[in-house]
PDB file of N, CA and C in Angstrom:
ATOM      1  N   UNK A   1      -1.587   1.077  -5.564  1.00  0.00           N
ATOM      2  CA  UNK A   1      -0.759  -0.023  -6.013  1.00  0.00           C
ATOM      3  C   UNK A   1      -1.658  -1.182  -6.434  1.00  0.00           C
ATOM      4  N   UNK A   2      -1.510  -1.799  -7.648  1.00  0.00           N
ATOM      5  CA  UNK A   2      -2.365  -3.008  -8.089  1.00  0.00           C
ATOM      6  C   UNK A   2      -1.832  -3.778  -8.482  1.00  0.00           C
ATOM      7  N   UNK A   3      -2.405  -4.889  -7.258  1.00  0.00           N
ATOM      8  CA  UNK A   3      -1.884  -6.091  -7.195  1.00  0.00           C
ATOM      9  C   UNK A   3      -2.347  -7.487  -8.089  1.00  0.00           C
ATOM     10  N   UNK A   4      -1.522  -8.176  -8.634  1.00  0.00           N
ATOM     11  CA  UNK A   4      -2.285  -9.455  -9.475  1.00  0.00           C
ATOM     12  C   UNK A   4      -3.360 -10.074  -9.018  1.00  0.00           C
ATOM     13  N   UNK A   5      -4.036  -9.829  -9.858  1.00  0.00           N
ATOM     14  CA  UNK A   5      -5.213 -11.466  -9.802  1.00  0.00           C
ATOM     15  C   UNK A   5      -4.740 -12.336  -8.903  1.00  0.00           C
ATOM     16  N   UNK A   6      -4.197 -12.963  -9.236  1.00  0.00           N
ATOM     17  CA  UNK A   6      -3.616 -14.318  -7.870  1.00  0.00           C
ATOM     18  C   UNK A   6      -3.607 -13.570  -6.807  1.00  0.00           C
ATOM     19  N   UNK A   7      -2.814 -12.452  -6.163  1.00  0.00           N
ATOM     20  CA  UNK A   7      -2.583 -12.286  -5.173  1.00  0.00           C
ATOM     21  C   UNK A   7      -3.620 -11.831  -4.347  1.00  0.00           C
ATOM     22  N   UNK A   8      -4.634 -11.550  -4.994  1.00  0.00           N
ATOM     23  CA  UNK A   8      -6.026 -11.138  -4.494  1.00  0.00           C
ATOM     24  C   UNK A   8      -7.097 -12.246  -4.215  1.00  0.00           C
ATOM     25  N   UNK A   9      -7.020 -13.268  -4.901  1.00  0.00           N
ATOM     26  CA  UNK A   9      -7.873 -14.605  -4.937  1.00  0.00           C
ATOM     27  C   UNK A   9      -7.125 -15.091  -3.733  1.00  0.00           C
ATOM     28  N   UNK A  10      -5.918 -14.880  -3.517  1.00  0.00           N
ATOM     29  CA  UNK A  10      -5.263 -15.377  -2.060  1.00  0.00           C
ATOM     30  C   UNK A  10      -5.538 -14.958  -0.980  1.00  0.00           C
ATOM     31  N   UNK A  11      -5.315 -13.460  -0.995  1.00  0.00           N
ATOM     32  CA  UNK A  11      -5.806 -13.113  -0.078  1.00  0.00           C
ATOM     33  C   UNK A  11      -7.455 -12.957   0.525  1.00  0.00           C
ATOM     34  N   UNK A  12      -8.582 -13.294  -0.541  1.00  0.00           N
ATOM     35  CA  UNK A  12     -10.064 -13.533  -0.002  1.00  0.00           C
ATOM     36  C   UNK A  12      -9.979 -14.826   0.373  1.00  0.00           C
ATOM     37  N   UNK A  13      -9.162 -15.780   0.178  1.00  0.00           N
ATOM     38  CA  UNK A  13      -8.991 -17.098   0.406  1.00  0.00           C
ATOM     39  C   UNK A  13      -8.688 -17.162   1.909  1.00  0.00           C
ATOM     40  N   UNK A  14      -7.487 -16.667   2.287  1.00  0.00           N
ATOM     41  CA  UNK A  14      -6.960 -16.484   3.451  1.00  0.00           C
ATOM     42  C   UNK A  14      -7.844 -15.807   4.080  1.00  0.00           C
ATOM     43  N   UNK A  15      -8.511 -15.093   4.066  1.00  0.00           N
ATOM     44  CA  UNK A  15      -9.359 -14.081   4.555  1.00  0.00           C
ATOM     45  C   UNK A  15     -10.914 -14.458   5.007  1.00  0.00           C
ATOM     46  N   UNK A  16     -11.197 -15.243   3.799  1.00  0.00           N
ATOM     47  CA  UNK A  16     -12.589 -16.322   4.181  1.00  0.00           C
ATOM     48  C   UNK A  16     -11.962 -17.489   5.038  1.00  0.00           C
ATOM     49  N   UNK A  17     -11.097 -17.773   5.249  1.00  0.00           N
ATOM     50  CA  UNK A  17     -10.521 -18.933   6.128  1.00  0.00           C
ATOM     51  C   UNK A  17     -10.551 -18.630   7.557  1.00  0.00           C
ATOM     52  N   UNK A  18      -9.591 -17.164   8.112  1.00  0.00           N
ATOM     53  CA  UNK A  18      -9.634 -16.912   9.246  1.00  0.00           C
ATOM     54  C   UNK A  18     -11.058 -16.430   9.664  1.00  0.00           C
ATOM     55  N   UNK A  19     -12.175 -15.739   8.672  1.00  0.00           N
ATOM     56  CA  UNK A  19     -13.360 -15.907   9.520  1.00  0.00           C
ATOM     57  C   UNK A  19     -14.093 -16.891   9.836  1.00  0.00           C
ATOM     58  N   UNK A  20     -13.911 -18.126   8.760  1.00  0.00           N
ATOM     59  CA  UNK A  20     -14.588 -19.452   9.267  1.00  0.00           C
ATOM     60  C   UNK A  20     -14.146 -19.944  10.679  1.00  0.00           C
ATOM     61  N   UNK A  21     -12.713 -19.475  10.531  1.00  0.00           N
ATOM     62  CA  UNK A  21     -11.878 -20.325  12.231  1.00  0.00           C
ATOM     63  C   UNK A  21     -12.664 -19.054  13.320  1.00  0.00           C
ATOM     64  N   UNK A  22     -12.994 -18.032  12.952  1.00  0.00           N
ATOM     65  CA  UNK A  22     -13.405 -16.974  13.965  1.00  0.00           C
ATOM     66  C   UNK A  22     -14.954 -17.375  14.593  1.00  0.00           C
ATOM     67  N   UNK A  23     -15.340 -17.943  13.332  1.00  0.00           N
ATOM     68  CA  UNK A  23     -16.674 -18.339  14.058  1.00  0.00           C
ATOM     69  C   UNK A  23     -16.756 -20.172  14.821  1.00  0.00           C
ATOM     70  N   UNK A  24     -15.986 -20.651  14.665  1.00  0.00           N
ATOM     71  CA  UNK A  24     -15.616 -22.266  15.054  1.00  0.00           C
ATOM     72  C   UNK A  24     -14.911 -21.965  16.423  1.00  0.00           C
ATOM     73  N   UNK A  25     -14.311 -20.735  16.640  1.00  0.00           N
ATOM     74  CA  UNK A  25     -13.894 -20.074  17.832  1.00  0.00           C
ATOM     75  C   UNK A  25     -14.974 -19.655  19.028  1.00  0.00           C
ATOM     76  N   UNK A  26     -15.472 -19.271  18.162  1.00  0.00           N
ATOM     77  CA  UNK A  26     -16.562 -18.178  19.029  1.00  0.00           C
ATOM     78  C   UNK A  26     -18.060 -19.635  18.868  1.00  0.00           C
ATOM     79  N   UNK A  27     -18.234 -20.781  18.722  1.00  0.00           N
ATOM     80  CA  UNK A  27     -18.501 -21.877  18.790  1.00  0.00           C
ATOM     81  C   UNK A  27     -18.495 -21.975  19.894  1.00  0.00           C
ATOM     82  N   UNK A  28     -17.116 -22.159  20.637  1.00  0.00           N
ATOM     83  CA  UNK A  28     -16.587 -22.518  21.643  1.00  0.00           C
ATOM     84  C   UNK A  28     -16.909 -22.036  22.896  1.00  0.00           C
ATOM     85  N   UNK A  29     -17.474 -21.048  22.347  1.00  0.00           N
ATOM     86  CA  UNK A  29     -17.935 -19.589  23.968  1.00  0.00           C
ATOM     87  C   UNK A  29     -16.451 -18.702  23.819  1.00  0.00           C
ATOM     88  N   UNK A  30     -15.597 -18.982  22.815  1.00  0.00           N
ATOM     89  CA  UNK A  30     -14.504 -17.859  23.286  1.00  0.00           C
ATOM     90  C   UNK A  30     -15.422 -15.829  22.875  1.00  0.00           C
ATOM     91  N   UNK A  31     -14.904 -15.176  23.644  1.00  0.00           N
ATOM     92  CA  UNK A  31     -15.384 -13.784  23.391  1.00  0.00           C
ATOM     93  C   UNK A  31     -14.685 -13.396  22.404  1.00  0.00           C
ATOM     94  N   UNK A  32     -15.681 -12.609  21.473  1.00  0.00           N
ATOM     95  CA  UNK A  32     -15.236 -11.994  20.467  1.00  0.00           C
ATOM     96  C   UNK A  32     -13.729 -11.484  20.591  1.00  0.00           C
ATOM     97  N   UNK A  33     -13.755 -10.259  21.492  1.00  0.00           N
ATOM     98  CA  UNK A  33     -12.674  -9.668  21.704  1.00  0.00           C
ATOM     99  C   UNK A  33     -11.072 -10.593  21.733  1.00  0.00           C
ATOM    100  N   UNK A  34     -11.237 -11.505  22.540  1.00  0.00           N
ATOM    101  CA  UNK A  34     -10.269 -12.785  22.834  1.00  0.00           C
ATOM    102  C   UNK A  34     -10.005 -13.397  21.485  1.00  0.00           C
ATOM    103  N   UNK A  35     -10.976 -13.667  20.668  1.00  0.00           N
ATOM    104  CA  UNK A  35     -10.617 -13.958  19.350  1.00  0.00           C
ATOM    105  C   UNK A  35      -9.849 -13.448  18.674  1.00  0.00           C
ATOM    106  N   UNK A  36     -10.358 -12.265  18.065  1.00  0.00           N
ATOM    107  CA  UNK A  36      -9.586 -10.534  17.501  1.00  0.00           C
ATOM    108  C   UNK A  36      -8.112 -10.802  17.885  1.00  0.00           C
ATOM    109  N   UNK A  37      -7.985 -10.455  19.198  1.00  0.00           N
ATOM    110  CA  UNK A  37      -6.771 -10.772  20.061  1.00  0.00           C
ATOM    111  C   UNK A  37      -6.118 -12.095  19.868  1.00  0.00           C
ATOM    112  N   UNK A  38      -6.419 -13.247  19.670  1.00  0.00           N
ATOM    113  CA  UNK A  38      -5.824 -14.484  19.272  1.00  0.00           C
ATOM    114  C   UNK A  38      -5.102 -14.056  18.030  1.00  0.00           C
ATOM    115  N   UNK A  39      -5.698 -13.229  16.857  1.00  0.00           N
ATOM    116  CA  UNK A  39      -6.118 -13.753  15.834  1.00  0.00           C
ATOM    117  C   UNK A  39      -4.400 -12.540  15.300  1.00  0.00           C
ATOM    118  N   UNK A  40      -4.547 -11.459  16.338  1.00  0.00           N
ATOM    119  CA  UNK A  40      -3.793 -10.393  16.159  1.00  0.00           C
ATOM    120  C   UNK A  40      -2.262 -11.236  16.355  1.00  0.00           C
ATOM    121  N   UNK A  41      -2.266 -11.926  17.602  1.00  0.00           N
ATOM    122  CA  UNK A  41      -1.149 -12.481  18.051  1.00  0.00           C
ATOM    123  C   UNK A  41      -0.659 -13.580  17.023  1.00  0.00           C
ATOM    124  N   UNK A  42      -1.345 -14.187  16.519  1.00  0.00           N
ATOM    125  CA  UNK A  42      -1.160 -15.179  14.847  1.00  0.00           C
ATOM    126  C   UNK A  42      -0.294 -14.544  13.831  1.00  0.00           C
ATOM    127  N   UNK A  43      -1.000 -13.461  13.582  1.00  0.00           N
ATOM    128  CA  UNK A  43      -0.790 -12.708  12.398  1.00  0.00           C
ATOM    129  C   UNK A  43       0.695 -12.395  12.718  1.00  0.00           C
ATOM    130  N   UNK A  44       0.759 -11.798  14.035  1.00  0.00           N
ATOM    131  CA  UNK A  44       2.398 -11.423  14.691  1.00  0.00           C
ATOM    132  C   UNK A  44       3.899 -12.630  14.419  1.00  0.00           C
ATOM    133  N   UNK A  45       3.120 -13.889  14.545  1.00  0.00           N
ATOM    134  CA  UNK A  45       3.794 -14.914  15.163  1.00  0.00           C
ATOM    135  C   UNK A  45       3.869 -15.587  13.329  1.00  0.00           C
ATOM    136  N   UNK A  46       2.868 -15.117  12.402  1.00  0.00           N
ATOM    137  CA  UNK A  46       3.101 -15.784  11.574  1.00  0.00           C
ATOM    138  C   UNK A  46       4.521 -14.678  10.439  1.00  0.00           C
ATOM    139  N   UNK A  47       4.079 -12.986  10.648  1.00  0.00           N
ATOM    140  CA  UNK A  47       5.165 -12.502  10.257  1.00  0.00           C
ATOM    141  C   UNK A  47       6.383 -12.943  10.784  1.00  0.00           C
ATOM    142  N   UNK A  48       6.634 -12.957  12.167  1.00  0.00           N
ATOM    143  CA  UNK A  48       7.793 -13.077  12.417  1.00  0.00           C
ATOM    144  C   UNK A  48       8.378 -14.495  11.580  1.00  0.00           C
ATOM    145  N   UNK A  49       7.995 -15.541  11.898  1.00  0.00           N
ATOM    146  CA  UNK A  49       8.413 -16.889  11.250  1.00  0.00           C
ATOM    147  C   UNK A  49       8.622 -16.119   9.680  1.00  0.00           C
ATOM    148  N   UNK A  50       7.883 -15.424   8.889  1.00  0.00           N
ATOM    149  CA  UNK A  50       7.937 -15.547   7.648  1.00  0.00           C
ATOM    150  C   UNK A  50       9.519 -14.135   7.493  1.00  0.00           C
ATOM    151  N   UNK A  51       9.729 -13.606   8.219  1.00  0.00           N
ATOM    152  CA  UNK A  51      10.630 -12.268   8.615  1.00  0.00           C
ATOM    153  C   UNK A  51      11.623 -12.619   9.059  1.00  0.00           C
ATOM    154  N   UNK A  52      11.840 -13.328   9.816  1.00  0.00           N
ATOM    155  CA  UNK A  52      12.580 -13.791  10.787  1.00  0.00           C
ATOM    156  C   UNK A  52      13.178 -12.716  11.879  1.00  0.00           C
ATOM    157  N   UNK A  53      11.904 -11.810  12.486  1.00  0.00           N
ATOM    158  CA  UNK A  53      12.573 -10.790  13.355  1.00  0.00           C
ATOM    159  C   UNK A  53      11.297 -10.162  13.594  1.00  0.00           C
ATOM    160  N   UNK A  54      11.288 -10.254  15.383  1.00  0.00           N
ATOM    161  CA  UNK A  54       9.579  -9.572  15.215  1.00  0.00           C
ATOM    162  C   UNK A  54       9.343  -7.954  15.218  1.00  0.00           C
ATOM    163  N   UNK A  55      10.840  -7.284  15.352  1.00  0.00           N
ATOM    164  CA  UNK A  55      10.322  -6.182  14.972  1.00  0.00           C
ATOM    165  C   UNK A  55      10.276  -5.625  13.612  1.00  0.00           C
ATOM    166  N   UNK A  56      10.800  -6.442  13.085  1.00  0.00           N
ATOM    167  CA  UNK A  56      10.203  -6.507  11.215  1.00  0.00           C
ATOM    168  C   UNK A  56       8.704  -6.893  11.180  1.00  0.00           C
ATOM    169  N   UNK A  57       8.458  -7.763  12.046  1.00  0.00           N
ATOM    170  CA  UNK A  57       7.315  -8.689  11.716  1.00  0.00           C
ATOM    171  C   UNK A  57       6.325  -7.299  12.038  1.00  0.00           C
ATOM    172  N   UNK A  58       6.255  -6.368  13.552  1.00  0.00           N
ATOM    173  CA  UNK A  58       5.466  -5.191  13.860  1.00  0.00           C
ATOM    174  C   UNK A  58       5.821  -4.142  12.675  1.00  0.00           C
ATOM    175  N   UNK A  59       6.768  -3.452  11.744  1.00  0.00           N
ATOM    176  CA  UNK A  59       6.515  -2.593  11.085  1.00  0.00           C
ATOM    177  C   UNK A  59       5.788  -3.646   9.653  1.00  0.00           C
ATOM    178  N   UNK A  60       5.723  -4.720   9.205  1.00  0.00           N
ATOM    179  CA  UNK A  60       4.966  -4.977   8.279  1.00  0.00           C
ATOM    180  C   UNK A  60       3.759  -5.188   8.511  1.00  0.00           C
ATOM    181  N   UNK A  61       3.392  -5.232   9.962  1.00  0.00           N
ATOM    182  CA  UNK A  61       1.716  -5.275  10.719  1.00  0.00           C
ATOM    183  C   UNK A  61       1.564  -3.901  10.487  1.00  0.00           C
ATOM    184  N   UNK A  62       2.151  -2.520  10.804  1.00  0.00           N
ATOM    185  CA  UNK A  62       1.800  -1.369  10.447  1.00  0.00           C
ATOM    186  C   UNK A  62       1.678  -0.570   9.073  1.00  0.00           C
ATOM    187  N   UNK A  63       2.197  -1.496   8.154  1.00  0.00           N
ATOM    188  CA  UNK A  63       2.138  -1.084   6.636  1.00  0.00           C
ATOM    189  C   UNK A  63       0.770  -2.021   6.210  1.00  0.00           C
ATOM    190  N   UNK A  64       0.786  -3.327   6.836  1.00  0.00           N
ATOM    191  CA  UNK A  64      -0.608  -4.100   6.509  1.00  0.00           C
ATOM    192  C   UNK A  64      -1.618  -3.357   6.800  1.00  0.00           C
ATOM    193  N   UNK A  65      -2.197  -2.665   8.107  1.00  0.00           N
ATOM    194  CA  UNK A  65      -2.879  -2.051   8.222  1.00  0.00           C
ATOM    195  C   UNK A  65      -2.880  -0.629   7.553  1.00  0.00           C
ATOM    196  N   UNK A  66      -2.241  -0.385   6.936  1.00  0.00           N
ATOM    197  CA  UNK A  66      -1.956   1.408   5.855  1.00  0.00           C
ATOM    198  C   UNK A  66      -2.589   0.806   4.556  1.00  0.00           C
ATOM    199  N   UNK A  67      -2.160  -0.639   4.104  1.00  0.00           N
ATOM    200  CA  UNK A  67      -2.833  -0.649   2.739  1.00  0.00           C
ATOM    201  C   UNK A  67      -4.307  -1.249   3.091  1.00  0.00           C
ATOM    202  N   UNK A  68      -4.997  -1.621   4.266  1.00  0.00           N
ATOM    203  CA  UNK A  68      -6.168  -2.189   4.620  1.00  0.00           C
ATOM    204  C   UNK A  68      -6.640  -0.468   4.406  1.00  0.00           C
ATOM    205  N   UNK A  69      -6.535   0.292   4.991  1.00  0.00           N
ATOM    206  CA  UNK A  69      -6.413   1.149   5.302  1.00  0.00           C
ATOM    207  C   UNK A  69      -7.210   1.969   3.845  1.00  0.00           C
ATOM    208  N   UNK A  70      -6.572   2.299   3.745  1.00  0.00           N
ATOM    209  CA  UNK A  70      -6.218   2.821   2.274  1.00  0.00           C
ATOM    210  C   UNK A  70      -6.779   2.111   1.250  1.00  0.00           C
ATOM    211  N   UNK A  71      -7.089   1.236   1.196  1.00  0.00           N
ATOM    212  CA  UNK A  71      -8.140   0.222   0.249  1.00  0.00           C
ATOM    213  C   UNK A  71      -9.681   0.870   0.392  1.00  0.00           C
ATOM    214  N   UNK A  72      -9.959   0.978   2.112  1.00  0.00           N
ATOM    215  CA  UNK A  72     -11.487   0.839   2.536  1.00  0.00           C
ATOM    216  C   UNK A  72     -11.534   2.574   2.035  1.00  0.00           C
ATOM    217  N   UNK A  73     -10.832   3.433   2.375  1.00  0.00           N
ATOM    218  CA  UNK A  73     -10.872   4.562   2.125  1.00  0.00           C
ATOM    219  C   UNK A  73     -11.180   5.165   0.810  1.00  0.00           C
ATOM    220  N   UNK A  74     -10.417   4.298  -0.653  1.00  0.00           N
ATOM    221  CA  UNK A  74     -10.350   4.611  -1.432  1.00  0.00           C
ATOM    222  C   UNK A  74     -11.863   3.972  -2.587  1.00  0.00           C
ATOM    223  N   UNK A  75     -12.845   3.083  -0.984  1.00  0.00           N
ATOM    224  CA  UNK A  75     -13.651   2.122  -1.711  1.00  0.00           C
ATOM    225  C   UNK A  75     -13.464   0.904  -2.504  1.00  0.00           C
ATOM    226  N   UNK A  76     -11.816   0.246  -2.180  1.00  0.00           N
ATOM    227  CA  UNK A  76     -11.641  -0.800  -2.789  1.00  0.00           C
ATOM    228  C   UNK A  76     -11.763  -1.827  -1.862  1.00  0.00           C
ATOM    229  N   UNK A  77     -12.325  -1.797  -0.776  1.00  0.00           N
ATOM    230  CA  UNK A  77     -12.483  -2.327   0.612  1.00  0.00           C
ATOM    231  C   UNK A  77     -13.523  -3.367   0.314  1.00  0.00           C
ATOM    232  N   UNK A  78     -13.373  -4.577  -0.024  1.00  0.00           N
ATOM    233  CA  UNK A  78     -14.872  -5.170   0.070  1.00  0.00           C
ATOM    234  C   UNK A  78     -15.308  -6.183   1.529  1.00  0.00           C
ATOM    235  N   UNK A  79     -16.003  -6.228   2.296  1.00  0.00           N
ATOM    236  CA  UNK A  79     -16.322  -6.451   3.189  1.00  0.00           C
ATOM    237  C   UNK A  79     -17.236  -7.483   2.707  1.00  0.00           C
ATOM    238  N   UNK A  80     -17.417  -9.424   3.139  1.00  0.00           N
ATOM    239  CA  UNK A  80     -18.411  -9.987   2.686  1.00  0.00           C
ATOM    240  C   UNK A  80     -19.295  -9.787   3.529  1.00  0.00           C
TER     241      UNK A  80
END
């Protein structure tokens, strides 16, 4: 599936953002793992608000991870 220009400049946007906050985290002395885990519970809390239902919000966390998924697999995965 190929997605627009914009929606891709958004998402490295969003994407370079939460690792800057990951390392301003881990600044702090928080453990990696605890981060990850913060970062998982966000992502949850931000579908649901955007869903309005968190078990909508968990099957679009399981399709997010199918097209992450499926990107790195297919080599469209770029990792900075």
């Amino acid at each position: 599936m190929e997605r627009p220009e914009a929606s891709d400049k958004a998402i490295e946007l969003t994407r370079e953002l939460a690792r800057k906050l990951a390392r301003e985290v881990a600044a702090r002395g928080v453990a990696e793992v605890d981060i990850l885990t913060g970062i998982a519970f966000a992502l949850h809390d931000l579908a649901t608000d955007s869903l309005g239902c968190p078990v909508a919000a968990f099957e679009w966390q399981r399709t997010a991870v199918d097209v992450v998924e499926r990107a790195h697999m297919d080599g469209r995965y770029a990792k900075p």
